[in-house]
PDB file of N, CA and C in Angstrom:
ATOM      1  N   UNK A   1     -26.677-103.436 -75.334  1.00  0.00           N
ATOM      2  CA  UNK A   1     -26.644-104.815 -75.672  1.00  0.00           C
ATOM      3  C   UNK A   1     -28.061-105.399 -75.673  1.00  0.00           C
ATOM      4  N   UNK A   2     -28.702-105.145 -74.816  1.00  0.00           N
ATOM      5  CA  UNK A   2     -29.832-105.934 -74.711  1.00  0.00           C
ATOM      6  C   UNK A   2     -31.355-104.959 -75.745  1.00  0.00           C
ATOM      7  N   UNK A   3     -31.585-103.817 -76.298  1.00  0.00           N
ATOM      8  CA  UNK A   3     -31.392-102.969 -77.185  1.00  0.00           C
ATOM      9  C   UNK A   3     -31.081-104.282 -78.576  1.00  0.00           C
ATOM     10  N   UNK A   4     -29.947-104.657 -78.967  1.00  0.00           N
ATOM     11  CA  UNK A   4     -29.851-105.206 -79.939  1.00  0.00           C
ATOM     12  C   UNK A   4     -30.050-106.785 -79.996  1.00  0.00           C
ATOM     13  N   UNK A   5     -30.296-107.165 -78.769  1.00  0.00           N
ATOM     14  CA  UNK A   5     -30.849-108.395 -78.737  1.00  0.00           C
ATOM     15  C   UNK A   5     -32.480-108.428 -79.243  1.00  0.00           C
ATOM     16  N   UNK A   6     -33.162-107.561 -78.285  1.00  0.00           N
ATOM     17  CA  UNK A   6     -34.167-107.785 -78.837  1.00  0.00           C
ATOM     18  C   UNK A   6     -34.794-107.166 -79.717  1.00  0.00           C
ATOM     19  N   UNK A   7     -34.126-106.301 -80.310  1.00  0.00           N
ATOM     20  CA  UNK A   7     -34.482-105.636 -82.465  1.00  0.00           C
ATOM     21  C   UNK A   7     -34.018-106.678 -82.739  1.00  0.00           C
ATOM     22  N   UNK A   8     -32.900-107.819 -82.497  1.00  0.00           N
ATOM     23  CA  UNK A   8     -32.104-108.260 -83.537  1.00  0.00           C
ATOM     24  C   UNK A   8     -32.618-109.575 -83.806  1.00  0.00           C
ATOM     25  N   UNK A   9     -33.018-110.220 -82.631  1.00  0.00           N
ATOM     26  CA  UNK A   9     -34.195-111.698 -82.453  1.00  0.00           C
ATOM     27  C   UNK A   9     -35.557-112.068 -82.605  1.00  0.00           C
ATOM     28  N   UNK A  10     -35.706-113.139 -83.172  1.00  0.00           N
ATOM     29  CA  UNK A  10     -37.316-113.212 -83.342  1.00  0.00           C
ATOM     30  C   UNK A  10     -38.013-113.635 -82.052  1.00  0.00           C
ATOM     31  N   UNK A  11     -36.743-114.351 -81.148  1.00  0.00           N
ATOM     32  CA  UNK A  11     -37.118-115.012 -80.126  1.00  0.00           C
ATOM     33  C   UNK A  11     -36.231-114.837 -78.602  1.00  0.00           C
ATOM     34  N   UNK A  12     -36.445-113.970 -77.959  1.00  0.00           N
ATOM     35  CA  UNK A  12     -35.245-113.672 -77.509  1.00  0.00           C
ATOM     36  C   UNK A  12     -35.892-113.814 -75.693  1.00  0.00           C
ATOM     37  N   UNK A  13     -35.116-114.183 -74.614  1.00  0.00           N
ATOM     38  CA  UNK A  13     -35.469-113.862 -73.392  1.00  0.00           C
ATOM     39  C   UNK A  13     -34.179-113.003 -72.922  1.00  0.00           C
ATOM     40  N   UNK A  14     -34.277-112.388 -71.672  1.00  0.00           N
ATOM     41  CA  UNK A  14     -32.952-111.644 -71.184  1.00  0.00           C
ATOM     42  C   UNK A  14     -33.304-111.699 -69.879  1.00  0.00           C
ATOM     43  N   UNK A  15     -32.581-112.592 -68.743  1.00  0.00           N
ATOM     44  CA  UNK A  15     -32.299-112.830 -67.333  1.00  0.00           C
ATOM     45  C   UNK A  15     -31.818-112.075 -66.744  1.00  0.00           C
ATOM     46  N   UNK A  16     -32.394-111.413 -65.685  1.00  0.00           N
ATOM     47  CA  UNK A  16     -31.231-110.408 -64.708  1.00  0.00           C
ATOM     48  C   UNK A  16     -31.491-111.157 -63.203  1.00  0.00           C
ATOM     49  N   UNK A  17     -30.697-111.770 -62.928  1.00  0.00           N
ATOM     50  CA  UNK A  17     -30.443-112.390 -61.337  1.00  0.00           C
ATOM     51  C   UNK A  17     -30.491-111.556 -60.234  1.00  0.00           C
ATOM     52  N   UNK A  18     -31.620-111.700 -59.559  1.00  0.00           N
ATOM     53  CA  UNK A  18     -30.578-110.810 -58.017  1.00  0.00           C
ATOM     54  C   UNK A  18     -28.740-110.972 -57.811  1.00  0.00           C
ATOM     55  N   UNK A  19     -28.593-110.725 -56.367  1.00  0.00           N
ATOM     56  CA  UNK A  19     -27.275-110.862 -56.241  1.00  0.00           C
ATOM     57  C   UNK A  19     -27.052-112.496 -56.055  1.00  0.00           C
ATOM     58  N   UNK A  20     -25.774-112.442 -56.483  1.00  0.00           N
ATOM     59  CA  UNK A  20     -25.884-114.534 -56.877  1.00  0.00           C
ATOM     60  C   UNK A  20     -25.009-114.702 -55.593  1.00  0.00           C
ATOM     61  N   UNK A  21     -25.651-115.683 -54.674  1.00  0.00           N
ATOM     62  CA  UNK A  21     -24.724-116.039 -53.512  1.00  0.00           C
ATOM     63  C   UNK A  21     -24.611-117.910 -53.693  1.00  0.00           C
ATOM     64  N   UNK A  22     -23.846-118.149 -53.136  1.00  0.00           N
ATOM     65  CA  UNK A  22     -23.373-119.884 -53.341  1.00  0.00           C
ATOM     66  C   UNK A  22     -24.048-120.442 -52.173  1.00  0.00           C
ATOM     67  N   UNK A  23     -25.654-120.171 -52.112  1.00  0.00           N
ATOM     68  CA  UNK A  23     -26.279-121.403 -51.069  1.00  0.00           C
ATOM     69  C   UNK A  23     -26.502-122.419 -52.366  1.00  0.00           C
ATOM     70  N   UNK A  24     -27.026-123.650 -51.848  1.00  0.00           N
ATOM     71  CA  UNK A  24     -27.830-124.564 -52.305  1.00  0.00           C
ATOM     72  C   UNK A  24     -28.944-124.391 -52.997  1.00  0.00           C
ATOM     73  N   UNK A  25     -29.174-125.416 -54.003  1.00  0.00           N
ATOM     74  CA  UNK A  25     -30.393-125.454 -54.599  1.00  0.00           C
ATOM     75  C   UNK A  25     -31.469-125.160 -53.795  1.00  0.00           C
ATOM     76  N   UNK A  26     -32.530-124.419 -54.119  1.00  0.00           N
ATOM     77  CA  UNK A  26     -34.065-124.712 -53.227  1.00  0.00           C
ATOM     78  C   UNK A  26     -35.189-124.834 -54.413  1.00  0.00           C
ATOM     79  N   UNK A  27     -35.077-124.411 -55.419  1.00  0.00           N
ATOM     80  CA  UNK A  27     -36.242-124.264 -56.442  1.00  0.00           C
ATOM     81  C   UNK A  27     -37.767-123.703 -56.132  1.00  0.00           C
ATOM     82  N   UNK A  28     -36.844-122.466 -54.702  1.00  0.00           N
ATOM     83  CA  UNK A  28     -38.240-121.711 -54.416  1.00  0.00           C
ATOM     84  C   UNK A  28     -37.856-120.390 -54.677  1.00  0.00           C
ATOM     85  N   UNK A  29     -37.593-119.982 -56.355  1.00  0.00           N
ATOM     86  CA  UNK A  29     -37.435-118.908 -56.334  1.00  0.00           C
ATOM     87  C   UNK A  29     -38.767-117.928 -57.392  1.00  0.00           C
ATOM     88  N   UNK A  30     -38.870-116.899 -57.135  1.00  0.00           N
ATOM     89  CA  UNK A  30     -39.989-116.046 -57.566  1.00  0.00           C
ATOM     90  C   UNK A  30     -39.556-115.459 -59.513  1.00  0.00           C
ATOM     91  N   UNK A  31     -40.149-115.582 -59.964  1.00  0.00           N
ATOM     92  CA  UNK A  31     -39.723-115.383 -61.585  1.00  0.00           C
ATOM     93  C   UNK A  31     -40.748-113.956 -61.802  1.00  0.00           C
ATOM     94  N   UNK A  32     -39.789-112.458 -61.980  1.00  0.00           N
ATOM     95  CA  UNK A  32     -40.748-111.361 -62.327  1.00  0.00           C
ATOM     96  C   UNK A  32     -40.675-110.726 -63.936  1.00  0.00           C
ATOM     97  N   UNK A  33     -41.564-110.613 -64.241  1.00  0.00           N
ATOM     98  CA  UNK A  33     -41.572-110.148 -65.338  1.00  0.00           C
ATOM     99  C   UNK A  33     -42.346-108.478 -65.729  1.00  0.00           C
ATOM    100  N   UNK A  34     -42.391-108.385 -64.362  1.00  0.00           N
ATOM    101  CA  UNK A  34     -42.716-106.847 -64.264  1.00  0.00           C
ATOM    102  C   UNK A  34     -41.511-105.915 -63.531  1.00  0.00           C
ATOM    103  N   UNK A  35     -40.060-105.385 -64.412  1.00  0.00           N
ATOM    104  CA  UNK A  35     -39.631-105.098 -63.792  1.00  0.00           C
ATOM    105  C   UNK A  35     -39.323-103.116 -64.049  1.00  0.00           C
ATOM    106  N   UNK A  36     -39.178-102.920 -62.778  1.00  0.00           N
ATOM    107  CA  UNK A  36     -39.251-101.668 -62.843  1.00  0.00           C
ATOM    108  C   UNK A  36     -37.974-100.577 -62.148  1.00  0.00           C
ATOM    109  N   UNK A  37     -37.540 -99.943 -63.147  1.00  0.00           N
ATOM    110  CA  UNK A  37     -36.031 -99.194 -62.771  1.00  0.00           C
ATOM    111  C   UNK A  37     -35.702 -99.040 -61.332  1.00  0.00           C
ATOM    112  N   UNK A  38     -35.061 -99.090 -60.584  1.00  0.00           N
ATOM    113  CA  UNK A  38     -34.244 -99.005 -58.968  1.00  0.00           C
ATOM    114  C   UNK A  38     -35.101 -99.916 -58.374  1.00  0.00           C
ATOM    115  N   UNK A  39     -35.703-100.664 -58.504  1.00  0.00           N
ATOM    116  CA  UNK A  39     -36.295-102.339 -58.153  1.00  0.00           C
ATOM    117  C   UNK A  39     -35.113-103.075 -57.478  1.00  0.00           C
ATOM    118  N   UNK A  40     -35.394-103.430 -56.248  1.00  0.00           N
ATOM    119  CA  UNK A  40     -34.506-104.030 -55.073  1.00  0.00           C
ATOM    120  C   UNK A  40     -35.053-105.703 -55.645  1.00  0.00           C
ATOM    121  N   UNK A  41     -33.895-106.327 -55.709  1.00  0.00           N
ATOM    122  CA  UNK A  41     -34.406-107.767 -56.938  1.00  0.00           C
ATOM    123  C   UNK A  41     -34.322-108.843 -55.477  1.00  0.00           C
ATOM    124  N   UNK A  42     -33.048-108.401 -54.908  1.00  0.00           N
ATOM    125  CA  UNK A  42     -32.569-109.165 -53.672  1.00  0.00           C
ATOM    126  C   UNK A  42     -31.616-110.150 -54.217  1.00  0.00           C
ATOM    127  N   UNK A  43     -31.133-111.661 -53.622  1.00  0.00           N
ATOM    128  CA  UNK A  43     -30.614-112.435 -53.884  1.00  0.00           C
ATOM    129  C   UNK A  43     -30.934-113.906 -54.212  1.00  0.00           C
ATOM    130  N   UNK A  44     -30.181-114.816 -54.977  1.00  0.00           N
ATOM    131  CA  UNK A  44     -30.486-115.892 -55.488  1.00  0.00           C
ATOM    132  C   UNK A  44     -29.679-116.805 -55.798  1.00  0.00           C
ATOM    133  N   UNK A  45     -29.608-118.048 -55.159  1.00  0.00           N
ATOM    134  CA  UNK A  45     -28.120-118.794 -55.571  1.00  0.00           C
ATOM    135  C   UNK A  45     -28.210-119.233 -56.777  1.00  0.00           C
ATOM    136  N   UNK A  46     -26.953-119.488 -57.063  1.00  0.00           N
ATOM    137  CA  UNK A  46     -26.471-119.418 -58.598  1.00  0.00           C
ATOM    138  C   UNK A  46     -27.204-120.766 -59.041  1.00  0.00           C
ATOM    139  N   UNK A  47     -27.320-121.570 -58.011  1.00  0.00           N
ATOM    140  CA  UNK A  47     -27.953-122.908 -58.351  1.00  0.00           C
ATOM    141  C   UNK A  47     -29.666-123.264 -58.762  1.00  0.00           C
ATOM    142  N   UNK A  48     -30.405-122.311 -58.153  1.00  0.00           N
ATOM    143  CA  UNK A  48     -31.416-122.147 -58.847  1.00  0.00           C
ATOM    144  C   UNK A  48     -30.989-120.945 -59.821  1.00  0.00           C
ATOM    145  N   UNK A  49     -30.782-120.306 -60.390  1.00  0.00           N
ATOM    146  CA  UNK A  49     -30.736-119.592 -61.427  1.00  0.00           C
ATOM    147  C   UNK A  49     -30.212-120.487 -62.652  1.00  0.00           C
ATOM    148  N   UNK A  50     -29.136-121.162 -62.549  1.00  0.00           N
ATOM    149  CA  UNK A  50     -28.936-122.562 -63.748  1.00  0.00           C
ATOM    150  C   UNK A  50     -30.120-123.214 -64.087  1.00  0.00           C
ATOM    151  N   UNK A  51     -31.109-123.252 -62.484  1.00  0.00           N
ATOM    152  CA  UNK A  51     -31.891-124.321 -62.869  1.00  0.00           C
ATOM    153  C   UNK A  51     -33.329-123.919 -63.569  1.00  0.00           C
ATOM    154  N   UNK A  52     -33.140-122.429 -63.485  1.00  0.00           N
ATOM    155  CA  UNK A  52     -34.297-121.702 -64.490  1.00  0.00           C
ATOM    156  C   UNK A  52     -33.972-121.435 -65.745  1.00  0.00           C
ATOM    157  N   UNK A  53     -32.676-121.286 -65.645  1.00  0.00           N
ATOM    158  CA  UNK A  53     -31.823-121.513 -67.699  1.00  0.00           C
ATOM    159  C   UNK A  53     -31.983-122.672 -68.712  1.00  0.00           C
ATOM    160  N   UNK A  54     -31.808-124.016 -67.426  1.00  0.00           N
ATOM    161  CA  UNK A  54     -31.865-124.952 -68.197  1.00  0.00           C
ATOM    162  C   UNK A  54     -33.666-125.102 -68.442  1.00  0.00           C
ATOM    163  N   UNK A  55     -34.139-124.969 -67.038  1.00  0.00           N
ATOM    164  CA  UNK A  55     -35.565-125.378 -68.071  1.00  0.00           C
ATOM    165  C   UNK A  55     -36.027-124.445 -68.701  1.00  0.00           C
ATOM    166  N   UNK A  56     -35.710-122.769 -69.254  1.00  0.00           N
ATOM    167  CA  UNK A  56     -35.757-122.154 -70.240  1.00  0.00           C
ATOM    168  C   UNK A  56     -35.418-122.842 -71.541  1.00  0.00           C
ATOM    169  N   UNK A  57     -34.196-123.215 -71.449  1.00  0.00           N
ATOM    170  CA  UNK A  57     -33.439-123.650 -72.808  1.00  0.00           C
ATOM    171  C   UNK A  57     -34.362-125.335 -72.808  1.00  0.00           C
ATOM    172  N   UNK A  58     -35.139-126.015 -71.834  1.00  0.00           N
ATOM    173  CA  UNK A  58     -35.554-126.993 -72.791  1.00  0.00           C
ATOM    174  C   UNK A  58     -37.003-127.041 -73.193  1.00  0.00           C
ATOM    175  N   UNK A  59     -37.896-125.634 -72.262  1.00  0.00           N
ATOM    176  CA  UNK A  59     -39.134-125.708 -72.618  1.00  0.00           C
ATOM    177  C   UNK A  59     -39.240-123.640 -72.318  1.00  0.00           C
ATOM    178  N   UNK A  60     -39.287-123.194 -73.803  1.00  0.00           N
ATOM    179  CA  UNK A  60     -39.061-121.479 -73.636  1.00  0.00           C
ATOM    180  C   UNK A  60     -40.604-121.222 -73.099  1.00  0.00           C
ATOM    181  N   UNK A  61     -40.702-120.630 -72.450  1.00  0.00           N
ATOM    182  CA  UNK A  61     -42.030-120.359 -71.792  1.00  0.00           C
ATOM    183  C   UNK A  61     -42.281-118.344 -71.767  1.00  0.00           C
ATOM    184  N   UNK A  62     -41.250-117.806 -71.870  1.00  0.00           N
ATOM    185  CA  UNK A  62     -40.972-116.580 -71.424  1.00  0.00           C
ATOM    186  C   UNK A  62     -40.532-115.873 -72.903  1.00  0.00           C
ATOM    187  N   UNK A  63     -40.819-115.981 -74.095  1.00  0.00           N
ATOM    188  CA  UNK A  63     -40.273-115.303 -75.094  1.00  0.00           C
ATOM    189  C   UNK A  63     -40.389-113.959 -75.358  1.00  0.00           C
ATOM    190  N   UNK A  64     -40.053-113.322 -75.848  1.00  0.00           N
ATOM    191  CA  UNK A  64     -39.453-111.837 -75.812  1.00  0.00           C
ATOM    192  C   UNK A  64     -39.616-110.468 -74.453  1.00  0.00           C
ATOM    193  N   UNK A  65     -39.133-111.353 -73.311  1.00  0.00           N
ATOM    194  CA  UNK A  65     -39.409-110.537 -71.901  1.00  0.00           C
ATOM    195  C   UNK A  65     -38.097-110.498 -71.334  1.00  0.00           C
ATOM    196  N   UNK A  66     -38.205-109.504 -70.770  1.00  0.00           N
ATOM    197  CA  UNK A  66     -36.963-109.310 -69.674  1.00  0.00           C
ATOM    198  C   UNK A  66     -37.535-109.992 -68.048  1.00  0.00           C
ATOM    199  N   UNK A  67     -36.621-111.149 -68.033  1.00  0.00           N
ATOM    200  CA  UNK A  67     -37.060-111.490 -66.409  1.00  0.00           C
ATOM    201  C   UNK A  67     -36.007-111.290 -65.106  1.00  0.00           C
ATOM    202  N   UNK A  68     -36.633-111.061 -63.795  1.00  0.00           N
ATOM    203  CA  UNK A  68     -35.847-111.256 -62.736  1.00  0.00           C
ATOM    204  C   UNK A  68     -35.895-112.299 -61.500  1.00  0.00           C
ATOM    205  N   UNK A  69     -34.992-112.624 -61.315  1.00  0.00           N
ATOM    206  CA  UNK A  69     -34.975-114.200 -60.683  1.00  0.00           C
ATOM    207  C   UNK A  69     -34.911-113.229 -59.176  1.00  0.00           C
ATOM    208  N   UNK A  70     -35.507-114.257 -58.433  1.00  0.00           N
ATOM    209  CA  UNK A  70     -35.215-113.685 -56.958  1.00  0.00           C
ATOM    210  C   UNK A  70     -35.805-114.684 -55.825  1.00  0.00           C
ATOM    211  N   UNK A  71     -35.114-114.921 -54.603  1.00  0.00           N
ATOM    212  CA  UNK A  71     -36.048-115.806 -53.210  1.00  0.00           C
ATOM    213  C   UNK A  71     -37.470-114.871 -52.775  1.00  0.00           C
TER     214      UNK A  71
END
């Protein structure tokens, strides 16, 4: 899938979350873009991870990268 996302887009990002647990917002989470196979990502509430989508989707900063969200 992600293979045909990015042959298939001119503009494409692809998010992989640590493990998503239901704390609270903190907006202190680490954004990697160096990621590397059996990479321990850790965890991240679902609430900052929305809150790195939405300001993806209103200002793209990250175009054609694979990122990982993590505390």
């Amino acid at each position: 899938m992600e293979k045909r996302i990015s042959e298939g887009y001119k503009n494409w990002e692809i998010v992989r979350p640590g493990r998503l647990v239901d704390d609270p917002f903190t907006g202190k989470y680490h954004v990697l873009n160096q990621l590397t196979k059996g990479m321990n990502i850790g965890k991240i509430s679902r609430a900052d991870v929305a809150h790195f989508l939405v300001a993806q989707a209103e200002n793209f900063t990250m175009p054609n990268q694979y990122v990982s969200l993590t505390w």
